[in-house]
N, C-alpha and C. Protein backbone atom coordinates (compact mmCIF):
# COMPACT_ATOMS: atom_id res chain seq x y z
N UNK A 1 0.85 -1.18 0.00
CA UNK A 1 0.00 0.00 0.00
C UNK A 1 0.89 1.24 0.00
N UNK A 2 0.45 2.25 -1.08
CA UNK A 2 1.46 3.88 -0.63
C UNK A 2 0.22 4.47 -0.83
N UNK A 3 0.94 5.66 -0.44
CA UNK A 3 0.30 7.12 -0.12
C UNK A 3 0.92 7.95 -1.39
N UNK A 4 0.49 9.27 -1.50
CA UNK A 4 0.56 10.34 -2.67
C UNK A 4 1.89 10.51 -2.32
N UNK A 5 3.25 10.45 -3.55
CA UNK A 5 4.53 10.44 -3.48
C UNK A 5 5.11 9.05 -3.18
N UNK A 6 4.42 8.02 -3.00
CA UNK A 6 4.78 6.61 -3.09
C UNK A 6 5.59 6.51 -1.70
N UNK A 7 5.38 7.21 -0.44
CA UNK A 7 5.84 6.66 0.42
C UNK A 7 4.38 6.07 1.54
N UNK A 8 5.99 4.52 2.04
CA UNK A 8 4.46 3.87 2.74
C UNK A 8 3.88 4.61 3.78
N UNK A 9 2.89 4.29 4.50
CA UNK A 9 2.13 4.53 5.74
C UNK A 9 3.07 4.35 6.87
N UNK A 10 3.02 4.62 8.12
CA UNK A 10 3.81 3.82 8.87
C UNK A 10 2.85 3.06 9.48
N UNK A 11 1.12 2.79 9.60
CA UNK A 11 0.77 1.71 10.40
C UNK A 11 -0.25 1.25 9.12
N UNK A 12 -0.35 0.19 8.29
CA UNK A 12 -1.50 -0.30 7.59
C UNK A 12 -2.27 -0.51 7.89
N UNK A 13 -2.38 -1.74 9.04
CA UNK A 13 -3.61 -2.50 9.83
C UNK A 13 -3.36 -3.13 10.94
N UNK A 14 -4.25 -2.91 11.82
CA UNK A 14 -4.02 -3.56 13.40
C UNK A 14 -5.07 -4.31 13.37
N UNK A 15 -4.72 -4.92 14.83
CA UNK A 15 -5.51 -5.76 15.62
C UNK A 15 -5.73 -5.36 17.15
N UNK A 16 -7.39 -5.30 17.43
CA UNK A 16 -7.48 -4.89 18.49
C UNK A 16 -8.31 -5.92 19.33
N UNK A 17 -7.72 -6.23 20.59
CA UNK A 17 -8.49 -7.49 21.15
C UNK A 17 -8.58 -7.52 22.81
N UNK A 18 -9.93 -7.76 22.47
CA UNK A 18 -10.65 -7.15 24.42
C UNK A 18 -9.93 -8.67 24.59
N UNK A 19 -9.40 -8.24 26.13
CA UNK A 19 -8.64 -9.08 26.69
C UNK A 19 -9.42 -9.34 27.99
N UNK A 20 -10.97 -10.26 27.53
CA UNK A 20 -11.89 -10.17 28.59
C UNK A 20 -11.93 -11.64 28.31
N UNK A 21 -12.37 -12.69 29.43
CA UNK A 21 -12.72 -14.16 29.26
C UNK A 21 -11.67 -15.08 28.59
N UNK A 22 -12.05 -15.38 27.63
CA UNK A 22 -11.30 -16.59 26.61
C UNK A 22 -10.23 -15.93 26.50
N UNK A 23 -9.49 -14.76 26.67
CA UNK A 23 -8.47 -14.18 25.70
C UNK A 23 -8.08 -13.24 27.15
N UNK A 24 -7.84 -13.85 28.61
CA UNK A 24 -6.98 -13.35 29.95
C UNK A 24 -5.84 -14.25 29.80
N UNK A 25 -5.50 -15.30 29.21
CA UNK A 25 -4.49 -15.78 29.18
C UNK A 25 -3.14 -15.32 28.83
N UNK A 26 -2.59 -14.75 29.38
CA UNK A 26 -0.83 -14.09 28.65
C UNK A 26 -0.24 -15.10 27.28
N UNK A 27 -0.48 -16.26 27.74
CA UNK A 27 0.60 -16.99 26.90
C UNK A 27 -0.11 -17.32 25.65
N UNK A 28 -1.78 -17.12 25.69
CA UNK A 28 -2.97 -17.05 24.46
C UNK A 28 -2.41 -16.27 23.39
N UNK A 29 -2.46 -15.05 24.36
CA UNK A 29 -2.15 -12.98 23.49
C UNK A 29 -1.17 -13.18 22.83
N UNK A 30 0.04 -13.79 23.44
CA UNK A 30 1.40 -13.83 23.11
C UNK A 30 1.01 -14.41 21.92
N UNK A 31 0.89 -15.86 21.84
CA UNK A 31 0.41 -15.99 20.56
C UNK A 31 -0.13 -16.10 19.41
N UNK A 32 -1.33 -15.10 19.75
CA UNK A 32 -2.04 -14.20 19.17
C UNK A 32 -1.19 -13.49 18.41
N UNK A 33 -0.59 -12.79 19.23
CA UNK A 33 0.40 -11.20 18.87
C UNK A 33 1.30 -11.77 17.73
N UNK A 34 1.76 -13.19 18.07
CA UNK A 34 3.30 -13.55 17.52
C UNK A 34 2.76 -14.08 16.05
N UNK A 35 1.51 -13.96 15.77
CA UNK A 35 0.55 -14.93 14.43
C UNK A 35 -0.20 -13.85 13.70
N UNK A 36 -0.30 -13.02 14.53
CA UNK A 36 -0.98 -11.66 13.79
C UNK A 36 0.48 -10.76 13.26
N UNK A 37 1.75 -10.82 14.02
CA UNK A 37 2.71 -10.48 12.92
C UNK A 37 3.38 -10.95 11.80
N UNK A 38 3.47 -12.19 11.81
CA UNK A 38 4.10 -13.35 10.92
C UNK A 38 3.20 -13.09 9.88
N UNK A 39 1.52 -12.80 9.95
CA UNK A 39 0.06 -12.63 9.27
C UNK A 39 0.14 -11.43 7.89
N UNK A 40 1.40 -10.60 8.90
CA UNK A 40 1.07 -9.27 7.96
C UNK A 40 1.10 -8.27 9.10
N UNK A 41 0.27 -8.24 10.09
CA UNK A 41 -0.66 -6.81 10.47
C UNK A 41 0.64 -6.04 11.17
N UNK A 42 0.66 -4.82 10.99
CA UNK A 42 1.18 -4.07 11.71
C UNK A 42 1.30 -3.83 12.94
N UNK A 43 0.15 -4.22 13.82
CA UNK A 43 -0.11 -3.70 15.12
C UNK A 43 -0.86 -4.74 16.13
N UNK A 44 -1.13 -4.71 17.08
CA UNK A 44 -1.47 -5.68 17.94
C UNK A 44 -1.72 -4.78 19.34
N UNK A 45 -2.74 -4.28 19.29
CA UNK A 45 -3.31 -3.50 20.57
C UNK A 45 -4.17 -4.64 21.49
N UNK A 46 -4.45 -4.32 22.57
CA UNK A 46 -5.06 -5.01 23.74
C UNK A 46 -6.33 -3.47 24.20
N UNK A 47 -7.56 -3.91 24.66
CA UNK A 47 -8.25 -3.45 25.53
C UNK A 47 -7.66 -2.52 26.88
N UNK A 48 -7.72 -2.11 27.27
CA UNK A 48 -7.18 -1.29 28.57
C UNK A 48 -8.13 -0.65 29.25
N UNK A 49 -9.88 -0.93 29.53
CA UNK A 49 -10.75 -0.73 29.52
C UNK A 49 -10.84 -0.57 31.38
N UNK A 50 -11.30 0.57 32.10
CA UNK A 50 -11.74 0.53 33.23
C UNK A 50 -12.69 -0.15 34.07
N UNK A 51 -13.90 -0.34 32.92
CA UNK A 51 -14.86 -0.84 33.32
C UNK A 51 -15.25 -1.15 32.12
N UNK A 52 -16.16 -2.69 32.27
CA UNK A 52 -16.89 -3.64 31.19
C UNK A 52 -18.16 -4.07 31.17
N UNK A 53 -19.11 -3.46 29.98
CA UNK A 53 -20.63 -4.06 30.53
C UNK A 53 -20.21 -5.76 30.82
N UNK A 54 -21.72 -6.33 31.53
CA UNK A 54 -21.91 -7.82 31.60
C UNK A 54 -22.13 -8.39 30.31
N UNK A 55 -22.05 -9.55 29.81
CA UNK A 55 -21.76 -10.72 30.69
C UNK A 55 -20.34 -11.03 31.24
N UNK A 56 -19.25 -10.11 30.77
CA UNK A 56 -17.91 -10.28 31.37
C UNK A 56 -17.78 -10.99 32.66
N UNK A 57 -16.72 -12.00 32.77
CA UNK A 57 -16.65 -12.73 34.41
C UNK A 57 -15.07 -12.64 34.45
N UNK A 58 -14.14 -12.16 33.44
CA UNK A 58 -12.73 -12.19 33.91
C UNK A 58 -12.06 -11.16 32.72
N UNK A 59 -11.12 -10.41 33.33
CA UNK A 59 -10.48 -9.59 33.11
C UNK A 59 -9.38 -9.74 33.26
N UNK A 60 -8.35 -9.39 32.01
CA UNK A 60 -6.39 -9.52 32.13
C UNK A 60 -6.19 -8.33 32.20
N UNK A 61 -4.99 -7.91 33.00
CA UNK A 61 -4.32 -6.78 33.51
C UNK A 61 -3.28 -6.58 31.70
N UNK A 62 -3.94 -5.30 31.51
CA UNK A 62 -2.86 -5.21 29.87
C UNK A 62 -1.90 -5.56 30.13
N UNK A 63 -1.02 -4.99 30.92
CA UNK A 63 0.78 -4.97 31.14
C UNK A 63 1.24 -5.78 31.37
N UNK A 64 0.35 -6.44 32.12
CA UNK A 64 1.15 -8.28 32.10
C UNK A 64 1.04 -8.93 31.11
N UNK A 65 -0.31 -9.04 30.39
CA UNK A 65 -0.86 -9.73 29.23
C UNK A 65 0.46 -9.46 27.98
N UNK A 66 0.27 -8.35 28.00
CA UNK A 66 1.51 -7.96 26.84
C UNK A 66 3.34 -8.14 27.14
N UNK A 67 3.34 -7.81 28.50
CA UNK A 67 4.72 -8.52 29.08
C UNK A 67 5.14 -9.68 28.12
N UNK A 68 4.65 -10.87 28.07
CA UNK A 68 5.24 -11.71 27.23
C UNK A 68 5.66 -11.51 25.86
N UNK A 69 4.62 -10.25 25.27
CA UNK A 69 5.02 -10.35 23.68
C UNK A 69 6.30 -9.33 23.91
N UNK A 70 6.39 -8.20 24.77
CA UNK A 70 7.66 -7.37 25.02
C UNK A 70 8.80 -8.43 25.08
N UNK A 71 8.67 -9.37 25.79
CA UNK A 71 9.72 -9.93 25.91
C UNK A 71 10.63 -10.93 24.80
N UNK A 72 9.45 -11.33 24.58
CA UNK A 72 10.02 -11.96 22.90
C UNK A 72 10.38 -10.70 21.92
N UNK A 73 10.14 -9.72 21.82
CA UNK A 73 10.27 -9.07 21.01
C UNK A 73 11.74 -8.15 21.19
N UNK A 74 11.79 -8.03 22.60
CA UNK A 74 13.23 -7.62 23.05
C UNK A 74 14.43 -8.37 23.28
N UNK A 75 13.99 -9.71 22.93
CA UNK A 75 14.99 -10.97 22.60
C UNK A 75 15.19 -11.07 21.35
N UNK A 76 14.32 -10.77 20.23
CA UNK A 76 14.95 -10.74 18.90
C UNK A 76 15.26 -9.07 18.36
N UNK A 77 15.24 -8.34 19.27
CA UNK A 77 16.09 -6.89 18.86
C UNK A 77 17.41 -7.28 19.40
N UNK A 78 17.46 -7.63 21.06
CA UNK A 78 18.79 -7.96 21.37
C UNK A 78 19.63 -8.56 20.11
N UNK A 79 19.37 -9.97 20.02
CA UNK A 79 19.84 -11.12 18.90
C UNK A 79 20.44 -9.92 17.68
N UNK A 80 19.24 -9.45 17.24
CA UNK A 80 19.85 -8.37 15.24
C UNK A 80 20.80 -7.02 15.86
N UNK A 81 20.64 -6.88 16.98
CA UNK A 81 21.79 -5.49 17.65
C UNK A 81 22.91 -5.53 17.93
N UNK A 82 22.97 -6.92 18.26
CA UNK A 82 24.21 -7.57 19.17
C UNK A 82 25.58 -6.93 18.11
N UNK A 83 26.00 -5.78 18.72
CA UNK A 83 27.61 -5.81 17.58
C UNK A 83 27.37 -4.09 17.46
N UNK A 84 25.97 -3.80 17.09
CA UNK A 84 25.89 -2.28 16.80
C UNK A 84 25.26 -1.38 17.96
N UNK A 85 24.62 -2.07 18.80
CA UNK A 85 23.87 -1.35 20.06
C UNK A 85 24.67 -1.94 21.36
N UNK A 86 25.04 -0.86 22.19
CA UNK A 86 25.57 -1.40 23.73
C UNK A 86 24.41 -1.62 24.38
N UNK A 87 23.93 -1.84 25.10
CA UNK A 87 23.07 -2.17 26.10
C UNK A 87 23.49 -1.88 27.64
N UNK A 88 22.97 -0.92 28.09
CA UNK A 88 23.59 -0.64 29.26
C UNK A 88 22.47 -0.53 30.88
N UNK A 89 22.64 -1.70 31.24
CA UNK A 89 21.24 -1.60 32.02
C UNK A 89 22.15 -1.16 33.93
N UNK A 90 20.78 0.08 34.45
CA UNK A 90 21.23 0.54 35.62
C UNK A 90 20.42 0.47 36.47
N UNK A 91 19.83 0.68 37.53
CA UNK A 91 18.83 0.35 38.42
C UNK A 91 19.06 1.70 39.16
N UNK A 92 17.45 2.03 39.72
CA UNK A 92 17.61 3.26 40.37
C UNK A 92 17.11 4.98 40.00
N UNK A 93 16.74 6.10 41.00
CA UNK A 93 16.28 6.42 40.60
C UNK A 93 17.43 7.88 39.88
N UNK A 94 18.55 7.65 41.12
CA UNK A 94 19.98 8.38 40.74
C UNK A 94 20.52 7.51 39.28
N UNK A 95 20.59 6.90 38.81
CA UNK A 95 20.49 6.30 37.71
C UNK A 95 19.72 6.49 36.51
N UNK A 96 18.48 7.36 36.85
CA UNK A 96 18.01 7.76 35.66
C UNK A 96 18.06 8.91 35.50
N UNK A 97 18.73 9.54 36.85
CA UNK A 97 18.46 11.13 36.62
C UNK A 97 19.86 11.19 36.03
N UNK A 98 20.92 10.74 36.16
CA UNK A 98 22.53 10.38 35.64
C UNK A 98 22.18 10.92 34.16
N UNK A 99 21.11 9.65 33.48
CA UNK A 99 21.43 9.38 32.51
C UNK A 99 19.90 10.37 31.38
N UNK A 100 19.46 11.11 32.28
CA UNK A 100 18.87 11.92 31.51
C UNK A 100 19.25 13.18 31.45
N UNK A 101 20.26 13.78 32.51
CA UNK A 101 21.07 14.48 32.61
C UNK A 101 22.16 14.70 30.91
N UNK A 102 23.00 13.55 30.98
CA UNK A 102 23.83 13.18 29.73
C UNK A 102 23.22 13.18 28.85
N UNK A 103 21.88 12.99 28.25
CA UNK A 103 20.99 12.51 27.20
C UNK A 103 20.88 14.48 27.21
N UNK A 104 20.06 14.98 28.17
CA UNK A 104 19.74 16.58 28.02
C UNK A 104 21.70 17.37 27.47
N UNK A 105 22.61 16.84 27.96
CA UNK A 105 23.77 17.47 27.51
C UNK A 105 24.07 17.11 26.46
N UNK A 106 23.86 15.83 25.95
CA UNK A 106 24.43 15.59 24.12
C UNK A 106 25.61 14.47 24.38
N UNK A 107 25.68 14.27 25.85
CA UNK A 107 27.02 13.01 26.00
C UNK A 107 26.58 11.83 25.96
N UNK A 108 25.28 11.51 25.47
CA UNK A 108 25.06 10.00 25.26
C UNK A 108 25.31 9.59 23.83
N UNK A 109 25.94 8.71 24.01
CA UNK A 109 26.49 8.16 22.96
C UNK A 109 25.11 7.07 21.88
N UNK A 110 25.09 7.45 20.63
CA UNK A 110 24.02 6.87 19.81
C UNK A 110 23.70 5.60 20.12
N UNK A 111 25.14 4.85 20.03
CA UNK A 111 24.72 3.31 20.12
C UNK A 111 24.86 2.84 21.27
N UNK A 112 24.45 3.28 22.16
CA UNK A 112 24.24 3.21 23.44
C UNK A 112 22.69 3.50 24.01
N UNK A 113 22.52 1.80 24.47
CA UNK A 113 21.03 1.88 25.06
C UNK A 113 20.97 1.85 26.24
N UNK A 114 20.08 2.54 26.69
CA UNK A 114 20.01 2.47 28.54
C UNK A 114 18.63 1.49 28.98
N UNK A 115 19.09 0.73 29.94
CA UNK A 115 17.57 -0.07 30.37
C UNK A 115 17.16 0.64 31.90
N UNK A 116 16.46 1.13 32.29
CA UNK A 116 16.81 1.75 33.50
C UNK A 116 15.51 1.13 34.72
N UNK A 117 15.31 0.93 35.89
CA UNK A 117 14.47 0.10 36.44
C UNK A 117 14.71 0.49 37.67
N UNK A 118 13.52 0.14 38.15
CA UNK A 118 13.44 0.63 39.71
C UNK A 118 13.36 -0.57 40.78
């Protein structure tokens, strides 16, 4: 698919999926997520809904639900980076102020990734 000047879109087509009942399972979504990209689709959204009319009886927490596909997905960026991206993981909250500090001055270096965690 293009647009006027023949450049592509950046999102074609998603998938959006209430993560209510049959579909609270993490390891379901995951491979949901991992079959809807192999499929084609661009995107793979989840529900994030406060509240749900009835008949609903179970509800998945997004962030966990999707946790698994993050994680596969940050195992095959690791894998294609390995050589051109550092990876530099720090813990803490002096640790992020470090390194947003350097990022606001221009001393972070490009191929240099920060993982930062509390």
């Amino acid at each position: 698919m293009t647009i006027a000047g023949g450049a592509r879109p950046l999102l074609c087509s998603a998938l959006w999926l209430p993560i209510f009942d049959e579909f609270t399972d993490p390891l379901r979504v995951a491979r949901l997520a991992a079959e809807a990209e192999e499929a084609g689709w661009h995107g793979f959204f989840v529900w994030d809904h406060l509240s749900w009319p009835a008949p609903v009886r179970q509800v998945a927490d997004p962030w966990i639900t999707l946790d698994l596909r993050f994680a596969e997905a940050w195992r095959g960026f690791a894998a294609a980076a390995e050589g051109w991206v550092e990876v530099v993981s720090q813990h803490g909250p002096e640790a992020l102020r470090q390194v947003w500090l350097e990022v606001l001055a221009g001393r972070s270096a490009p191929r240099v990734g920060h993982v930062l965690t509390f």
